[in-house]
PDB file of N, CA and C in Angstrom:
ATOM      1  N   UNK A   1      96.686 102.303  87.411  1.00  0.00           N
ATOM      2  CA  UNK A   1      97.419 102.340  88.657  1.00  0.00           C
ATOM      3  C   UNK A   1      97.825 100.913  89.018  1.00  0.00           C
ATOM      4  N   UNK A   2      98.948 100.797  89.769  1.00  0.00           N
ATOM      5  CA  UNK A   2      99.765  99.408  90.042  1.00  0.00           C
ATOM      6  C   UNK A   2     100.286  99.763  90.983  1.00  0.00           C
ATOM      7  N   UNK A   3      99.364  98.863  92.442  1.00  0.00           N
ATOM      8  CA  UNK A   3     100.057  98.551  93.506  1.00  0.00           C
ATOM      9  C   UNK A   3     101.014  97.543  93.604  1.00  0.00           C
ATOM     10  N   UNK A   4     101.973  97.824  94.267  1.00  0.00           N
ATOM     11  CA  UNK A   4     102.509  96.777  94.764  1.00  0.00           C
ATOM     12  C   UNK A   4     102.952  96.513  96.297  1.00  0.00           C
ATOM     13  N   UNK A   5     102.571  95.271  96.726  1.00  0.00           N
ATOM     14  CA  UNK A   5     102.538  95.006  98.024  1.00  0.00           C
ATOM     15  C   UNK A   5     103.727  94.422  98.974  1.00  0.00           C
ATOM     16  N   UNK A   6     104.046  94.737  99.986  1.00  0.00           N
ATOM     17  CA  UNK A   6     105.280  94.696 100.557  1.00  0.00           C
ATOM     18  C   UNK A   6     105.150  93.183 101.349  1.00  0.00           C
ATOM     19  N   UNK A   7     105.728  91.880 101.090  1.00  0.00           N
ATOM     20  CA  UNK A   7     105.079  90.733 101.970  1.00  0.00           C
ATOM     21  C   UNK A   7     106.636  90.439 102.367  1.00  0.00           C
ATOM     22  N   UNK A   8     107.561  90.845 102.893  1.00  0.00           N
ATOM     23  CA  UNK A   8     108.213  90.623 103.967  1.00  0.00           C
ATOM     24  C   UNK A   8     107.797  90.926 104.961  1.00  0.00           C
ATOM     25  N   UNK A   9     107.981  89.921 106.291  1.00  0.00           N
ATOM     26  CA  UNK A   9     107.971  90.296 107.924  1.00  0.00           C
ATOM     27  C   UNK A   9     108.525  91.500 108.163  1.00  0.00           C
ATOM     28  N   UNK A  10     109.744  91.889 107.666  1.00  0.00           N
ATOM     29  CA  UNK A  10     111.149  92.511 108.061  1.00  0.00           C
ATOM     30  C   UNK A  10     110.512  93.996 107.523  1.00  0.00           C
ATOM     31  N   UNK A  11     110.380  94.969 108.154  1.00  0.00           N
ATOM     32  CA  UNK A  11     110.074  96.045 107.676  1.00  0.00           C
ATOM     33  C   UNK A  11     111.373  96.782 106.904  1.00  0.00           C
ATOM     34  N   UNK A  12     110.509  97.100 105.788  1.00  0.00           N
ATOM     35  CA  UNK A  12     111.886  98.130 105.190  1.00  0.00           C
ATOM     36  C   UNK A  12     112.632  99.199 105.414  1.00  0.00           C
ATOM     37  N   UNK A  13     113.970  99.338 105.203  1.00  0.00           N
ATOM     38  CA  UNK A  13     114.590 100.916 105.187  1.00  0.00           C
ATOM     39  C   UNK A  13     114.523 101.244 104.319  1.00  0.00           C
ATOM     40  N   UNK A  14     114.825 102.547 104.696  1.00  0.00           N
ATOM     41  CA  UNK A  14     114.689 103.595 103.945  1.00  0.00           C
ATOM     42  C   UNK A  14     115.448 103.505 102.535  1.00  0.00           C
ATOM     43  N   UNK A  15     116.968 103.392 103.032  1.00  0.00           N
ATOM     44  CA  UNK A  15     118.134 103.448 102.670  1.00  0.00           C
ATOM     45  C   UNK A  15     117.534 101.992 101.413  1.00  0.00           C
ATOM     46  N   UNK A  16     117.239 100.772 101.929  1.00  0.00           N
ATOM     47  CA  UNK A  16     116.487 100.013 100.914  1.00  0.00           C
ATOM     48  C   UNK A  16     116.071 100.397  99.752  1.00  0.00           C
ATOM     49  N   UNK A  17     114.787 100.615  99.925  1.00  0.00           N
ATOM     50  CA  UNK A  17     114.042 101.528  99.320  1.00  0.00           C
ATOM     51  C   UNK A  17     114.106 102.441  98.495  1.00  0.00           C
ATOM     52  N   UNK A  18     115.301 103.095  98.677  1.00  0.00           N
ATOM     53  CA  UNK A  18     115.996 104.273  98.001  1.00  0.00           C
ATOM     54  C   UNK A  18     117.064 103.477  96.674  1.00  0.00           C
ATOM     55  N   UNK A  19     117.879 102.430  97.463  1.00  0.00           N
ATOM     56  CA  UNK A  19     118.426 101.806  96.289  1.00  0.00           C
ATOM     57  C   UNK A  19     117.881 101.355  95.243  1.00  0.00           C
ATOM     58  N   UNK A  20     116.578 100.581  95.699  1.00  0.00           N
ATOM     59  CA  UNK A  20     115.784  99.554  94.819  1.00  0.00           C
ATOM     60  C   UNK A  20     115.267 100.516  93.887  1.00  0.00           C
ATOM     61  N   UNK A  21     114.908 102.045  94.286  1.00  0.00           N
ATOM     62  CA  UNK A  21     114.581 102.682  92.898  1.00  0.00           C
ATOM     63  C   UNK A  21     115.573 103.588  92.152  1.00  0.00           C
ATOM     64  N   UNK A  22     116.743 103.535  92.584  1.00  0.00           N
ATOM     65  CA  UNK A  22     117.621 104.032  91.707  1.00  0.00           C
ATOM     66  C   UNK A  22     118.432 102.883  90.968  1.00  0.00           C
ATOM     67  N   UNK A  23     117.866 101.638  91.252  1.00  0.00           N
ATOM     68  CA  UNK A  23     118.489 100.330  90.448  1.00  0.00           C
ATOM     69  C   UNK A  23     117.267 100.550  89.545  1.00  0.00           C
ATOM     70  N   UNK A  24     116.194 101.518  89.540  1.00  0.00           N
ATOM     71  CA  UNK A  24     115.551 100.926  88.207  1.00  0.00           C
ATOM     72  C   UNK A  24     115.513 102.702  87.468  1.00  0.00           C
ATOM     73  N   UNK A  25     116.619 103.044  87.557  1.00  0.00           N
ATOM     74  CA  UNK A  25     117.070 104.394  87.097  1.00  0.00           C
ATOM     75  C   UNK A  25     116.213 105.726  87.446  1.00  0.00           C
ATOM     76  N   UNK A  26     115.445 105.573  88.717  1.00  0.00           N
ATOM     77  CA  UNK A  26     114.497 106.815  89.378  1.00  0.00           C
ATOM     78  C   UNK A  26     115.758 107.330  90.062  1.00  0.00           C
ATOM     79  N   UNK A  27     115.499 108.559  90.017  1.00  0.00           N
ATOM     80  CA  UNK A  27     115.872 109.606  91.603  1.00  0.00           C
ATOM     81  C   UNK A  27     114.883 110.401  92.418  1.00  0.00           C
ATOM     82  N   UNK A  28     114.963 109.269  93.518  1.00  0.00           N
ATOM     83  CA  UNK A  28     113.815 109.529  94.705  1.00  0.00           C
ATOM     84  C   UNK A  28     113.858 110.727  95.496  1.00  0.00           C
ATOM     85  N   UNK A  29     112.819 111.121  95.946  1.00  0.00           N
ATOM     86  CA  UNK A  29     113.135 112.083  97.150  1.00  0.00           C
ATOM     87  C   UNK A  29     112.185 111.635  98.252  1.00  0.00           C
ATOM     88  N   UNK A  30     112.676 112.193  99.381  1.00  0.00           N
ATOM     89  CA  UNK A  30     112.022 111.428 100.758  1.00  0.00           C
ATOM     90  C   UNK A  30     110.881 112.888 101.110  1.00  0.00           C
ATOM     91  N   UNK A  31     109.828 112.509 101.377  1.00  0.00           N
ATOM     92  CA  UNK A  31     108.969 114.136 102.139  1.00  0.00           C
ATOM     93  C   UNK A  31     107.934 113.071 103.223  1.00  0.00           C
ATOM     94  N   UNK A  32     107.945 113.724 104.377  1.00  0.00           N
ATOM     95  CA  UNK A  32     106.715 113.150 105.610  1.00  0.00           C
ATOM     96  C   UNK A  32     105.883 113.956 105.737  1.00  0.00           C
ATOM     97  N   UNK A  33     104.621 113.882 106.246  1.00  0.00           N
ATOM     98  CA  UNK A  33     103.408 114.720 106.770  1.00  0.00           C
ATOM     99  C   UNK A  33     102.971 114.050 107.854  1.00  0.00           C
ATOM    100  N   UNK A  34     102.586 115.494 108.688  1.00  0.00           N
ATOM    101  CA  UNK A  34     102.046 114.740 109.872  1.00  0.00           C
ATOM    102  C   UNK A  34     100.442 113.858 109.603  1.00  0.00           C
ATOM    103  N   UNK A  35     100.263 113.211 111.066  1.00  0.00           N
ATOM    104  CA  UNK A  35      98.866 112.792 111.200  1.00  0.00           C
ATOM    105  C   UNK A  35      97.583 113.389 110.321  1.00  0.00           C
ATOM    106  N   UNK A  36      96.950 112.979 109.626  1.00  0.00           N
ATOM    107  CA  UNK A  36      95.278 113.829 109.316  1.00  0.00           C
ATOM    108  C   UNK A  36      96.072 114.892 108.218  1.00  0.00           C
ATOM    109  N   UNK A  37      97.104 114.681 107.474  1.00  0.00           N
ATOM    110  CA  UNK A  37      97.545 115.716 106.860  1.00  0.00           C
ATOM    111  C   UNK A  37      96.580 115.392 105.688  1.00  0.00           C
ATOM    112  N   UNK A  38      96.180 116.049 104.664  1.00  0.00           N
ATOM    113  CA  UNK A  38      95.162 115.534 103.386  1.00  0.00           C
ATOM    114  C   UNK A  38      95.126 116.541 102.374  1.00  0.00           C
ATOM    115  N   UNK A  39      95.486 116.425 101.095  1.00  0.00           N
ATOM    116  CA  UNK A  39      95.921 116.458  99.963  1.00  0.00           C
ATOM    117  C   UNK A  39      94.679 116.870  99.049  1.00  0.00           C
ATOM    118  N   UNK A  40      94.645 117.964  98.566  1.00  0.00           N
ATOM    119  CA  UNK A  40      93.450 117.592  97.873  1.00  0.00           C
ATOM    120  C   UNK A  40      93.569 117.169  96.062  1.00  0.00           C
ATOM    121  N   UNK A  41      92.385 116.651  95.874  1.00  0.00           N
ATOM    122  CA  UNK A  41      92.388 116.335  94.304  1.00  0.00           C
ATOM    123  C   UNK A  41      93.588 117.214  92.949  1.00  0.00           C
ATOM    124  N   UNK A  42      94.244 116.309  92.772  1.00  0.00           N
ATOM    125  CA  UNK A  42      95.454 116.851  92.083  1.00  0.00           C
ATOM    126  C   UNK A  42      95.707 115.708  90.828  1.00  0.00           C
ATOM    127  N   UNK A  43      96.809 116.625  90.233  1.00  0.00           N
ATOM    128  CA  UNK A  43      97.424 115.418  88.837  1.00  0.00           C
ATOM    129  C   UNK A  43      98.797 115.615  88.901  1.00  0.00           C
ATOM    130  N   UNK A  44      99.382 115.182  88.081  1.00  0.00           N
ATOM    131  CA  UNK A  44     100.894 115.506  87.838  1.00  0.00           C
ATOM    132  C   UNK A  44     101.024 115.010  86.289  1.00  0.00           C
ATOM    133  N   UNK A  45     101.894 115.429  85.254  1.00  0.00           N
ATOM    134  CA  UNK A  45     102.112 115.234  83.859  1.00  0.00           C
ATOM    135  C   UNK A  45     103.332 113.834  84.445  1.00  0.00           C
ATOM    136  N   UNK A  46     103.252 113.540  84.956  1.00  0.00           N
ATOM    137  CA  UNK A  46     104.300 112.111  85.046  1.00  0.00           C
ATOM    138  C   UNK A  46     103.988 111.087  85.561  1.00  0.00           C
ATOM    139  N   UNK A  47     104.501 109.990  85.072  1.00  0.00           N
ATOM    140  CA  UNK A  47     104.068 108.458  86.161  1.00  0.00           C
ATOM    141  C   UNK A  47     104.957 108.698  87.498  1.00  0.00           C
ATOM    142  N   UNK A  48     104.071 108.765  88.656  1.00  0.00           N
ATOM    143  CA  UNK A  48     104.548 108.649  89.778  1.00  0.00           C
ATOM    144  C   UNK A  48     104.475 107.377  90.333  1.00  0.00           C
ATOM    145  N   UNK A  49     106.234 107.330  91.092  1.00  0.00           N
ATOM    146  CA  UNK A  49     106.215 105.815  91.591  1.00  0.00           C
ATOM    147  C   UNK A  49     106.643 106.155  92.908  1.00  0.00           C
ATOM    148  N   UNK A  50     105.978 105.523  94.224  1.00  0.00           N
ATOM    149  CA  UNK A  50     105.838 105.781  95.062  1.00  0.00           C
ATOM    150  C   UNK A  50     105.449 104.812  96.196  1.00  0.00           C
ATOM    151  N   UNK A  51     106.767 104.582  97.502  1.00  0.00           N
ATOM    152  CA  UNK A  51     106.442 103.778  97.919  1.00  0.00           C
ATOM    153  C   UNK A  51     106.684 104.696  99.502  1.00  0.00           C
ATOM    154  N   UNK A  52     105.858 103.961 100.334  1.00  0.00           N
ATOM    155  CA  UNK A  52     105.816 104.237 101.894  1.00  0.00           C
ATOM    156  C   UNK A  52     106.333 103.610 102.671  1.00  0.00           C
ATOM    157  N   UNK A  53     107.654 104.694 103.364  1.00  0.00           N
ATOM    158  CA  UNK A  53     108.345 103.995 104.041  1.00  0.00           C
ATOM    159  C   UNK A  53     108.068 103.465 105.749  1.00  0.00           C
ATOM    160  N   UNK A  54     106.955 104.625 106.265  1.00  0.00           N
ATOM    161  CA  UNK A  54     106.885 104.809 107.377  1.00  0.00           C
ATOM    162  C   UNK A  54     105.392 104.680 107.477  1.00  0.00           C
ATOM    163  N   UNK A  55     103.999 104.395 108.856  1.00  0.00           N
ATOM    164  CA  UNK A  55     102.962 105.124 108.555  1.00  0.00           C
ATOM    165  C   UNK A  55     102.676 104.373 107.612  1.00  0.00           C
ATOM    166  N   UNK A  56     101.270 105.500 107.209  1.00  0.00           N
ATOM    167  CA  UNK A  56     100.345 104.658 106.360  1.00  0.00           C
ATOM    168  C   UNK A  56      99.773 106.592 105.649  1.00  0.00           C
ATOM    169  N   UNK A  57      99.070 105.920 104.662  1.00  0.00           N
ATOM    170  CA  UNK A  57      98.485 106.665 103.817  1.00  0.00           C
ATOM    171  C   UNK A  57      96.960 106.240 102.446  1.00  0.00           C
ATOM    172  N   UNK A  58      96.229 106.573 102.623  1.00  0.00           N
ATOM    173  CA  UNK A  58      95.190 106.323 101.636  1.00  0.00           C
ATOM    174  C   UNK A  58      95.437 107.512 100.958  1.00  0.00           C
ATOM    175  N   UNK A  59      95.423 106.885  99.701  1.00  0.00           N
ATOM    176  CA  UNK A  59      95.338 107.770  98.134  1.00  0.00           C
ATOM    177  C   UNK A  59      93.567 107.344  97.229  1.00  0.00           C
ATOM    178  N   UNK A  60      92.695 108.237  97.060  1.00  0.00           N
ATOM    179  CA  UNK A  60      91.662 108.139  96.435  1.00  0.00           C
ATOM    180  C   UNK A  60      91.653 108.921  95.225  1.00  0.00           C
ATOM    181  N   UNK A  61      91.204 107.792  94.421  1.00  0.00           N
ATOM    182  CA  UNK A  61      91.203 108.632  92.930  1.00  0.00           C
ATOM    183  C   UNK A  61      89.797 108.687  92.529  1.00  0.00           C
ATOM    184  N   UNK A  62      89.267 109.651  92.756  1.00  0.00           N
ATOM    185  CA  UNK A  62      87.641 109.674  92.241  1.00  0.00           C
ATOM    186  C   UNK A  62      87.028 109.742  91.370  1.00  0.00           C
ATOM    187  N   UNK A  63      87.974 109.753  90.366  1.00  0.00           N
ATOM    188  CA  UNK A  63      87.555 109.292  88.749  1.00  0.00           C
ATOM    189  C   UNK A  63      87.189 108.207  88.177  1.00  0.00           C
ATOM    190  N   UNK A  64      88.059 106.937  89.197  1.00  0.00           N
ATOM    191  CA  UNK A  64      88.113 105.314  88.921  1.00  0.00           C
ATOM    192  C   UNK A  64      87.009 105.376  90.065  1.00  0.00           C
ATOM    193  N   UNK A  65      86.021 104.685  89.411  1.00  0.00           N
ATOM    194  CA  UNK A  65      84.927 104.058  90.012  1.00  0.00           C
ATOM    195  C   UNK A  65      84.610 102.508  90.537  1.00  0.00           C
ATOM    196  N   UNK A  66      84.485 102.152  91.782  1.00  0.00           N
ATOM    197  CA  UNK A  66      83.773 100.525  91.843  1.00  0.00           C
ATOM    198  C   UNK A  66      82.448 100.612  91.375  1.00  0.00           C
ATOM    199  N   UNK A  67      81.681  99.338  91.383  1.00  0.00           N
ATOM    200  CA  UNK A  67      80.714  98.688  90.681  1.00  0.00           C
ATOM    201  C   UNK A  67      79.567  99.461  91.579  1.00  0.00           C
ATOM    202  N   UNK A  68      79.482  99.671  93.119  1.00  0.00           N
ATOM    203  CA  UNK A  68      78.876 100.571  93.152  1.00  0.00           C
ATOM    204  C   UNK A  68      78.771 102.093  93.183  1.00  0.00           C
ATOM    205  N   UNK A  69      79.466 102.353  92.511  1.00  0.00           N
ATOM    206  CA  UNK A  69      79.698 103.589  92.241  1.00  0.00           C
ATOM    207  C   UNK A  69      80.645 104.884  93.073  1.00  0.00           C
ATOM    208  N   UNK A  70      81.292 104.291  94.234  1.00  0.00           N
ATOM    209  CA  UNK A  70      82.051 104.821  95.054  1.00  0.00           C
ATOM    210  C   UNK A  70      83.915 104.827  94.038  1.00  0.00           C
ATOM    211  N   UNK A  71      84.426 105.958  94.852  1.00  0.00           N
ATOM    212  CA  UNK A  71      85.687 106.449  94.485  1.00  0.00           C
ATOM    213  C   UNK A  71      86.506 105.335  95.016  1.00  0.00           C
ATOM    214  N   UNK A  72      87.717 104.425  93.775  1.00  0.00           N
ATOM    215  CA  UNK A  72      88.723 103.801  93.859  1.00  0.00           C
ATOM    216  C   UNK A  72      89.490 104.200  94.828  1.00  0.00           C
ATOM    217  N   UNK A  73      90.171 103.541  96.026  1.00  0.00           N
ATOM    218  CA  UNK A  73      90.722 104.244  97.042  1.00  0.00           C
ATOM    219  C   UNK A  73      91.855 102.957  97.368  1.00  0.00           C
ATOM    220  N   UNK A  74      93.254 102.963  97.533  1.00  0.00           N
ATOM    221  CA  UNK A  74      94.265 102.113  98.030  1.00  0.00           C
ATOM    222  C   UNK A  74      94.824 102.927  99.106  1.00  0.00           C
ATOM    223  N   UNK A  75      95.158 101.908  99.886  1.00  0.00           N
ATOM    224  CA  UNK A  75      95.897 102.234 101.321  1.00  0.00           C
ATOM    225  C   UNK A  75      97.463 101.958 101.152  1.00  0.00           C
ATOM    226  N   UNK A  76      97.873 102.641 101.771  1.00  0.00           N
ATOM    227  CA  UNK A  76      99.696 101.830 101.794  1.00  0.00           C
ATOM    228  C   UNK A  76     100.609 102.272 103.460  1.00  0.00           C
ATOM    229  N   UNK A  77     100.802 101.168 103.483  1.00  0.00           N
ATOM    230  CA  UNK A  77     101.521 100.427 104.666  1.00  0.00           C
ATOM    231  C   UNK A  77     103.723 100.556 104.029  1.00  0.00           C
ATOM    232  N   UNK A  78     103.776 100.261 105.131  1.00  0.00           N
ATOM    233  CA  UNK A  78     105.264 100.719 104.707  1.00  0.00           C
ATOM    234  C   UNK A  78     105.796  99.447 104.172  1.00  0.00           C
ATOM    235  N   UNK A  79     106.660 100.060 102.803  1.00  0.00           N
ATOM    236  CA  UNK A  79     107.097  99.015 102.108  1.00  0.00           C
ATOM    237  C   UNK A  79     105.884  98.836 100.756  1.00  0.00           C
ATOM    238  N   UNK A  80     104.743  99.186 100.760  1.00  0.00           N
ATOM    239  CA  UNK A  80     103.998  99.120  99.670  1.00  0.00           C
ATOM    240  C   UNK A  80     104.473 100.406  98.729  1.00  0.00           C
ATOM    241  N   UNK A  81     104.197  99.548  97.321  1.00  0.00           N
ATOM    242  CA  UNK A  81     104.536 100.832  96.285  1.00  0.00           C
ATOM    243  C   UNK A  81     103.303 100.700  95.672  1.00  0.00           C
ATOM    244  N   UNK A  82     103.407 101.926  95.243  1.00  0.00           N
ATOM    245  CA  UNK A  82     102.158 102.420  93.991  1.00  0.00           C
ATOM    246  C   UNK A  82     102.849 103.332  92.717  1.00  0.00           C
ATOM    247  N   UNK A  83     102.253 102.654  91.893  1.00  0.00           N
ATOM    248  CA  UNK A  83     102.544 103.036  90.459  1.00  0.00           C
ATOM    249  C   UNK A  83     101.375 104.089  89.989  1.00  0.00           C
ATOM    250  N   UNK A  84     101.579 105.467  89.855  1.00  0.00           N
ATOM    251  CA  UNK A  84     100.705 105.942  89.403  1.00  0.00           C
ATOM    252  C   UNK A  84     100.766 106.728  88.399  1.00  0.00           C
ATOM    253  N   UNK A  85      99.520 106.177  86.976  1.00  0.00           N
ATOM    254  CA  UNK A  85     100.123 106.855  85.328  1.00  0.00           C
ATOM    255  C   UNK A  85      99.761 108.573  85.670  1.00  0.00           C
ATOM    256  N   UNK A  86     100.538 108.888  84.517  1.00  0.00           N
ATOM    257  CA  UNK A  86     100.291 110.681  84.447  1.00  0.00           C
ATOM    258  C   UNK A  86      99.437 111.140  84.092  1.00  0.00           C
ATOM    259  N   UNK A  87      98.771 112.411  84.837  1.00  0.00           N
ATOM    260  CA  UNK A  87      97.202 112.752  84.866  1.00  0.00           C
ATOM    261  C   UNK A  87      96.529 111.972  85.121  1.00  0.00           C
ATOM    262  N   UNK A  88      96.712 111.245  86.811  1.00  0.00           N
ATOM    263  CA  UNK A  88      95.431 110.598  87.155  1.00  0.00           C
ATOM    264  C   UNK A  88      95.425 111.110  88.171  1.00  0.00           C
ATOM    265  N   UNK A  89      93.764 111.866  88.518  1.00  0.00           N
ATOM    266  CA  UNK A  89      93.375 112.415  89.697  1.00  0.00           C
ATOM    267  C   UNK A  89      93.679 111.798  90.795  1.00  0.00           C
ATOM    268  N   UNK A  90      94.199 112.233  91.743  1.00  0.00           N
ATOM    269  CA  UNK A  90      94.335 111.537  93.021  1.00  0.00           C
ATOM    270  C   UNK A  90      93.971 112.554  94.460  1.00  0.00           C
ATOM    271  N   UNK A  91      93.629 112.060  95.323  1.00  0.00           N
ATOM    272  CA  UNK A  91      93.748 113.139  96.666  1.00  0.00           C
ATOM    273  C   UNK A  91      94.835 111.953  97.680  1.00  0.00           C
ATOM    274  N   UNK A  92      95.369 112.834  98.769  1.00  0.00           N
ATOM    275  CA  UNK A  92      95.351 111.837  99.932  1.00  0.00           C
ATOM    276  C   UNK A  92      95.472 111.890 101.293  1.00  0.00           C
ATOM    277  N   UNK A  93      95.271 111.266 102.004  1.00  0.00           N
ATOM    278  CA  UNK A  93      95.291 111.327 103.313  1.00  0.00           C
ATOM    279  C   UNK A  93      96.093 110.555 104.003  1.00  0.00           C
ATOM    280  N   UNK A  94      96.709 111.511 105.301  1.00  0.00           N
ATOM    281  CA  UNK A  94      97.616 110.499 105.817  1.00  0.00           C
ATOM    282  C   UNK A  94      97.524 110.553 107.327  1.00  0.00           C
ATOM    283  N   UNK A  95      97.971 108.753 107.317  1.00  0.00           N
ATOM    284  CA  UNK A  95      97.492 108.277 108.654  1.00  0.00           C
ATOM    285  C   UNK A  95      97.249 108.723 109.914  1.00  0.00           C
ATOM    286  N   UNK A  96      96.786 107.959 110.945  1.00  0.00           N
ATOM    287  CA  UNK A  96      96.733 108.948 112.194  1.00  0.00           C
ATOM    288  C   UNK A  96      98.295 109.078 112.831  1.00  0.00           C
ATOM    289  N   UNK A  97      99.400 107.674 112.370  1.00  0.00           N
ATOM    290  CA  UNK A  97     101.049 107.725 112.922  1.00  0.00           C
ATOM    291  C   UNK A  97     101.541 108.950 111.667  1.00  0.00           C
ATOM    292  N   UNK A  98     100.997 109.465 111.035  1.00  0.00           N
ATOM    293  CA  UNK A  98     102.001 110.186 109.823  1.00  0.00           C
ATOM    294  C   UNK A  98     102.333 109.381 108.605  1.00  0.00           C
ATOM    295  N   UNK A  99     103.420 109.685 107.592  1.00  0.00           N
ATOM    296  CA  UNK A  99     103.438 109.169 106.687  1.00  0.00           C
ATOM    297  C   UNK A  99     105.022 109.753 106.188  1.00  0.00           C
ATOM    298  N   UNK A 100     106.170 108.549 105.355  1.00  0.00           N
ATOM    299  CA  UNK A 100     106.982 108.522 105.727  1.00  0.00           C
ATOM    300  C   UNK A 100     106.805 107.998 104.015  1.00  0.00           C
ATOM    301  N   UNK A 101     107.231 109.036 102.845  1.00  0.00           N
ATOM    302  CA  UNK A 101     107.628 108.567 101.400  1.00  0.00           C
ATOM    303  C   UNK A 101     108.702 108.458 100.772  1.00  0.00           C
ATOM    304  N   UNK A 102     109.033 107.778  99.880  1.00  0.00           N
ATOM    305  CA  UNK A 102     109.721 107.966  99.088  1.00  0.00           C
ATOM    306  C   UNK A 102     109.169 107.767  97.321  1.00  0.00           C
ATOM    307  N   UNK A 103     109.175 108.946  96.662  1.00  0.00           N
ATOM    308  CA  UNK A 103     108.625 109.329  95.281  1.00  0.00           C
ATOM    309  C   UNK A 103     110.025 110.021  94.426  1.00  0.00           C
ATOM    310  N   UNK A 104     109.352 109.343  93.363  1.00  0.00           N
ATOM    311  CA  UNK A 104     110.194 110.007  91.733  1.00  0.00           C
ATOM    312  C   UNK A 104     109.296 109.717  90.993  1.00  0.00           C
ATOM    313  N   UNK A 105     109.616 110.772  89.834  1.00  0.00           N
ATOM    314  CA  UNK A 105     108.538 110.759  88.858  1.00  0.00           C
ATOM    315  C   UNK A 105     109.544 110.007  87.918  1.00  0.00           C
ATOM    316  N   UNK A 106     108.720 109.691  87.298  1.00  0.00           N
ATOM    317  CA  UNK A 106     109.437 108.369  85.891  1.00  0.00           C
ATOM    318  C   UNK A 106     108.858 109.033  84.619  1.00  0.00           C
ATOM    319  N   UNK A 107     109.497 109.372  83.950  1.00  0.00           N
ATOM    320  CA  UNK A 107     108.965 110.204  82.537  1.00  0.00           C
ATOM    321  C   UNK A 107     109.103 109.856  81.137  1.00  0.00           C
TER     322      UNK A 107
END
């Protein structure tokens, strides 16, 4: 998995966002969930690339382990992307403002 972190002041659009991954030949689609919405443990056969436009969201993958033994878990803030390879368990939860994506699978 490959985060990547959003370090402009300037919060992103959408419309941004949307270009920057069809300049790297994705076709995105936009989906929101409300507050406390949560996902359970899933996969997908594709690298999902996925960034948050709105809101916030934690994704936990409980397969990837830290040193003490707790489930790998990244947060994302708007404007952060995450790279995630195919067939890796993930769940997620989204924030208490909601959550505001934009995803394509890359194959």
């Amino acid at each position: 998995m490959q985060v990547i972190r959003w370090h402009s002041e300037k919060l992103p659009r959408e419309q941004d966002l949307r270009t920057l991954m069809q300049q790297e030949g994705l076709q995105p689609y936009s989906w929101s969930n409300d507050p406390d919405y949560a996902y359970s443990v899933h996969t997908h056969d594709y690298e999902k690339v996925l960034y948050c436009v709105q809101g916030a969201i934690r994704f936990t993958l409980p397969e990837q382990r830290d040193a003490a033994g707790a489930a790998t878990y990244v947060d994302l803030a708007p404007g952060d992307c995450m790279i995630l390879p195919a067939h890796t368990a993930h769940s997620a939860l989204v924030g208490a403002q909601g959550v505001t994506c934009l995803e394509a699978p890359r194959r």
